[in-house]
Every structure is written in C-alpha cells, then in structure tokens.
N, C-alpha and C. Protein backbone atom coordinates (compact mmCIF):
# COMPACT_ATOMS: atom_id res chain seq x y z
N UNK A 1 12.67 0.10 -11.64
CA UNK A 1 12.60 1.51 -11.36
C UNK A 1 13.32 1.76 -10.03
N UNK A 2 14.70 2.16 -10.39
CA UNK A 2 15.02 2.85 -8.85
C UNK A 2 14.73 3.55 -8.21
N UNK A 3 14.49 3.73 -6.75
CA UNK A 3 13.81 4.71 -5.87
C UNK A 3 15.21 4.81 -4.85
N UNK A 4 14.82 6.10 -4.35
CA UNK A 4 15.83 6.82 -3.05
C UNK A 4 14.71 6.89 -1.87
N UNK A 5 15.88 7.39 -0.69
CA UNK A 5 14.95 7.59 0.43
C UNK A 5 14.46 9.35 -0.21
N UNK A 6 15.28 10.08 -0.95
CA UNK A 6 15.03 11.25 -1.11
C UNK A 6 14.11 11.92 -2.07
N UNK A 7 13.32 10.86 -3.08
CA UNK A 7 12.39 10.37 -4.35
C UNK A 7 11.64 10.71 -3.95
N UNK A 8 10.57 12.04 -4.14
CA UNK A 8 9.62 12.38 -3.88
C UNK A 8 8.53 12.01 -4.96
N UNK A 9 9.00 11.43 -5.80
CA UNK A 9 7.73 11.14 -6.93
C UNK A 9 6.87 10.16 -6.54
N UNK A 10 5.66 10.72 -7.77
CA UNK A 10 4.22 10.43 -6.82
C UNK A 10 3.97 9.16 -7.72
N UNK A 11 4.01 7.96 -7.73
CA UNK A 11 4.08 6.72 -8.36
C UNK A 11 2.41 6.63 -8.39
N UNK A 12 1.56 5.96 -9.21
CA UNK A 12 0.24 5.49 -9.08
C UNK A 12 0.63 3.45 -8.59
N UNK A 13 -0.30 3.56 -8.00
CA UNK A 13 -1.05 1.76 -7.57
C UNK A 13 -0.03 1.22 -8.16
N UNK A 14 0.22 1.41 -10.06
CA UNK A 14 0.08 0.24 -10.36
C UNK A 14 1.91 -0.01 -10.09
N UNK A 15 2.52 1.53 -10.50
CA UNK A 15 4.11 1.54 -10.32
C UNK A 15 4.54 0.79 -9.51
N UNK A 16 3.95 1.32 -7.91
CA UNK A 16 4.43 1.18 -6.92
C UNK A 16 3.88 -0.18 -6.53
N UNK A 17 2.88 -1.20 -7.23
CA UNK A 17 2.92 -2.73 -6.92
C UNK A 17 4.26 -3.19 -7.62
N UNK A 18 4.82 -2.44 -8.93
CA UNK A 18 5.73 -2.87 -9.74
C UNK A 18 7.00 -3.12 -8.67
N UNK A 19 7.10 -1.52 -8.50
CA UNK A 19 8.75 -1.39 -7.13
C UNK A 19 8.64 -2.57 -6.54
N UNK A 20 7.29 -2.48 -5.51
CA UNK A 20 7.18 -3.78 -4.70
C UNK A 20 7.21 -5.39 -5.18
N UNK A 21 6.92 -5.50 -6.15
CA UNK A 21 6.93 -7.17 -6.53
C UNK A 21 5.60 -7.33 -5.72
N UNK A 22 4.55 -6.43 -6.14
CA UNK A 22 2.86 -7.30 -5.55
C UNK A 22 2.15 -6.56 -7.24
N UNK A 23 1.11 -7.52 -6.72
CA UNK A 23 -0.22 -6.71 -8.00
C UNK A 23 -0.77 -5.83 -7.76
N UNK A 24 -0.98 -4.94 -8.05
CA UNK A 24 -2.17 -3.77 -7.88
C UNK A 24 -2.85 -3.87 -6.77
N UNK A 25 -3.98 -4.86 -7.04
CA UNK A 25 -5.20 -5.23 -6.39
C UNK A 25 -4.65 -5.71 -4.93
N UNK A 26 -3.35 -6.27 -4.34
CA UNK A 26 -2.98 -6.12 -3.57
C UNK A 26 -2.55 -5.38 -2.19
N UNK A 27 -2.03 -3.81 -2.97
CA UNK A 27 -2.77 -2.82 -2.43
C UNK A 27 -3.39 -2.36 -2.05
N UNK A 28 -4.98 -2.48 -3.28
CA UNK A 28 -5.69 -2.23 -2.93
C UNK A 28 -7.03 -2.70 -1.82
N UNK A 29 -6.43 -3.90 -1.92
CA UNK A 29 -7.31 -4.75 -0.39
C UNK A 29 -6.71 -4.64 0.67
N UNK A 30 -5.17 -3.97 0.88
CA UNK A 30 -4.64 -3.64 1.70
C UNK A 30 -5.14 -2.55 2.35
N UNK A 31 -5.61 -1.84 1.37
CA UNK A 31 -6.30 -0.34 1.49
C UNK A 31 -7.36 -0.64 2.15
N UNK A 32 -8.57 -1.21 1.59
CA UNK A 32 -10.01 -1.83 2.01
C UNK A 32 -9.99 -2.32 3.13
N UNK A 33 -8.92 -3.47 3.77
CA UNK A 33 -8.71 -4.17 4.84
C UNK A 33 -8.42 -3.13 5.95
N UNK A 34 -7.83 -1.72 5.60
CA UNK A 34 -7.15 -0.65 6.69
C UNK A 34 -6.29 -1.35 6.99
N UNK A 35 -5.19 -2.37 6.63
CA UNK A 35 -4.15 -2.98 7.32
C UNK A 35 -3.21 -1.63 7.34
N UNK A 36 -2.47 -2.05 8.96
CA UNK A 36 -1.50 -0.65 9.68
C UNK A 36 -0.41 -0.94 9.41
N UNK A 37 -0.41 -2.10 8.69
CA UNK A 37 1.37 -2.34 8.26
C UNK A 37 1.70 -1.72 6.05
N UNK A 38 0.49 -1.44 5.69
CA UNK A 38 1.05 -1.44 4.45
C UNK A 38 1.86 0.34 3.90
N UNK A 39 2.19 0.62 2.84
CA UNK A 39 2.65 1.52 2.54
C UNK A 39 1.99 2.72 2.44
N UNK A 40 2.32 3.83 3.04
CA UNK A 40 2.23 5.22 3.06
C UNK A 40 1.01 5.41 1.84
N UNK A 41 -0.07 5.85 1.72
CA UNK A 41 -0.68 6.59 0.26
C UNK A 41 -1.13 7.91 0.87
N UNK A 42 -1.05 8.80 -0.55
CA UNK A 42 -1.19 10.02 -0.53
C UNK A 42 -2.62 9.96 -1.70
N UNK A 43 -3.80 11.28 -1.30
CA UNK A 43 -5.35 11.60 -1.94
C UNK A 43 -5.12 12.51 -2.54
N UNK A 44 -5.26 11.72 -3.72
CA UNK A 44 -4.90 13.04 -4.84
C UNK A 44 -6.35 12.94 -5.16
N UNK A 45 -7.40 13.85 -4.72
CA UNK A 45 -8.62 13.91 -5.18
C UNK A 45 -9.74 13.14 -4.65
N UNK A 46 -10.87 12.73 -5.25
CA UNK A 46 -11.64 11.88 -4.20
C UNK A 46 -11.50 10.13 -3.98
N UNK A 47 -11.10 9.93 -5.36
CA UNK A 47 -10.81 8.46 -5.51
C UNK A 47 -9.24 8.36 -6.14
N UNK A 48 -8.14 9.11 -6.77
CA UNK A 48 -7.34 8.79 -7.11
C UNK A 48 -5.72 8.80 -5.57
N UNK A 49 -5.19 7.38 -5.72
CA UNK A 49 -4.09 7.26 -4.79
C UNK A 49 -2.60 7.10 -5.68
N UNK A 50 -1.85 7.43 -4.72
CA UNK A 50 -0.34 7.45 -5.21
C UNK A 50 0.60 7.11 -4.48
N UNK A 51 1.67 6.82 -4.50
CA UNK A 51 2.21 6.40 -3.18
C UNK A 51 4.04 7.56 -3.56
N UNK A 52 4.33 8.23 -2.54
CA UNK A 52 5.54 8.80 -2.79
C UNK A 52 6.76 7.59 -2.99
N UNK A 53 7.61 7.85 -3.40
CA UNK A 53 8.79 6.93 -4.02
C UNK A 53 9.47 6.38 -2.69
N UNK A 54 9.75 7.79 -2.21
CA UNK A 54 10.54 7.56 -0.68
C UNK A 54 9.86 7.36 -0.15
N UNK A 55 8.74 7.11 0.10
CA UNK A 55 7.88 5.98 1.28
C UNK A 55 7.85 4.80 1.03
N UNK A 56 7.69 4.19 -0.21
CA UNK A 56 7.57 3.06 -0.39
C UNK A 56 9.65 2.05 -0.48
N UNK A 57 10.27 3.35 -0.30
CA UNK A 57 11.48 2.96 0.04
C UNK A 57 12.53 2.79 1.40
N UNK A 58 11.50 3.77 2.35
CA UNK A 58 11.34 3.40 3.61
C UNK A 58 10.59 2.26 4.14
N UNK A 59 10.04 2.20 3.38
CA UNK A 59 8.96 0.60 3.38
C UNK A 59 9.43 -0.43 3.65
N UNK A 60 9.91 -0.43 2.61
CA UNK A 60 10.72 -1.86 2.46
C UNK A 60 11.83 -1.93 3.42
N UNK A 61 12.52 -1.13 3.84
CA UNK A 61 13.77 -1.41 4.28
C UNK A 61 13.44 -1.33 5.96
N UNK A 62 11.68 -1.06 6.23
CA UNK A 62 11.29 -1.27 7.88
C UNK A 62 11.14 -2.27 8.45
N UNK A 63 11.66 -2.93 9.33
CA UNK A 63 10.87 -3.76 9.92
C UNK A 63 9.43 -4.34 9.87
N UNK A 64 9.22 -5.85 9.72
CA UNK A 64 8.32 -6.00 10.11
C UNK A 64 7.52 -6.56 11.11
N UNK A 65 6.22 -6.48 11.31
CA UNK A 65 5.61 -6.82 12.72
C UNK A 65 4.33 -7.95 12.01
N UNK A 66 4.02 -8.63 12.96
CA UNK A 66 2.34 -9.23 12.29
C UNK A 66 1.30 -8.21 11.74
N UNK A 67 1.22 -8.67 10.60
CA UNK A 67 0.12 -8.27 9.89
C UNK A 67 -1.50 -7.94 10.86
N UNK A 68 -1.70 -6.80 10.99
CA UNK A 68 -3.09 -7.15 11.79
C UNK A 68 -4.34 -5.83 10.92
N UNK A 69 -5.11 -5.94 11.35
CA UNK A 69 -6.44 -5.61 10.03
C UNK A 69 -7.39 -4.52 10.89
N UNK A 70 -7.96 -2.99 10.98
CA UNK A 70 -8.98 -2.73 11.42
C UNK A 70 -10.46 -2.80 11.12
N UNK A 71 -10.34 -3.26 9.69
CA UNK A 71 -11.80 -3.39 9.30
C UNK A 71 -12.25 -4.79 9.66
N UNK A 72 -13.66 -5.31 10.30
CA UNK A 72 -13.79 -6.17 10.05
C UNK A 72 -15.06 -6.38 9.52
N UNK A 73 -15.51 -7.31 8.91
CA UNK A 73 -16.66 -8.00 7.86
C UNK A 73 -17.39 -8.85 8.79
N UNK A 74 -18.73 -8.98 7.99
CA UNK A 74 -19.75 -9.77 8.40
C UNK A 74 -20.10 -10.59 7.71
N UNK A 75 -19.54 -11.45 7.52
CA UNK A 75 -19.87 -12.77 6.61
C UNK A 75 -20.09 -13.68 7.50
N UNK A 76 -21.59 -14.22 6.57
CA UNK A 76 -21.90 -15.32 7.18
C UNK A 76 -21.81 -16.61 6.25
N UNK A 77 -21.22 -17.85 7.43
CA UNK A 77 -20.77 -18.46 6.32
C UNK A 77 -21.61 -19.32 5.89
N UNK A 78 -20.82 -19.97 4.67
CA UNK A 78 -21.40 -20.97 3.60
C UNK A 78 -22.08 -22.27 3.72
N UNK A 79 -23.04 -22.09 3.53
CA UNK A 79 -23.90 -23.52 4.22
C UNK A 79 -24.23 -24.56 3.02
C-alpha cells in the first residue's frame, strides 16, 4: 500500500502494522507502554484508533532516538 507525505487516509491498527512491516499487537503495546517514539494515532471514538497515512509516512522517514517508555509496571518477580 503506497502512502505520501500528503495521504490523509485514516488506516486502522491493522493497515498501518501492514505499511510498517510490524503486527498489530505491536502497536498496540506501543500504545499501552506510552512509548514517545511510536506513530502518530488519531480517537475515533472511545476505543477505536487509526493512524493517518501521512504520519505514518513521516514516521518512517524520521530519525531515530532510544526507545524510552512512560508507563511503568509493578511486577513482582517470579519466585
């Protein structure tokens, strides 16, 4: 699926893991994690996400920096 910087279409999860070469669920722990490096999403409603074409095509072609995470968990570990 070709994308432009000028592609305003609203791709769902699963497209826009396609564009990217990731899985879905990839995303979506990207999402969960709050990581500040992943791609642009737009709230279409209370639970449905999308990602515009031209963001995820600015995406790719940005720089990247270390991966770093705002959520963090409380796991305790495995004994």
């Amino acid at each position: 699926m070709p994308i432009s910087a000028a592609d305003d279409r609203l791709l769902t999860r699963r497209q826009a893991a396609e564009v990217l070469g990731f899985q879905p669920q990839t995303l979506a722990r990207w999402t969960w994690e709050g990581r500040e490096d992943r791609p642009p999403e737009v709230r279409v409603g209370v639970r449905s996400v999308r990602y515009r074409a031209s963001d995820l095509s600015r995406w790719i072609s940005a720089p990247r920096k270390p991966a770093t995470t705002t959520r963090t968990t409380t796991r305790s570990p495995r004994t």
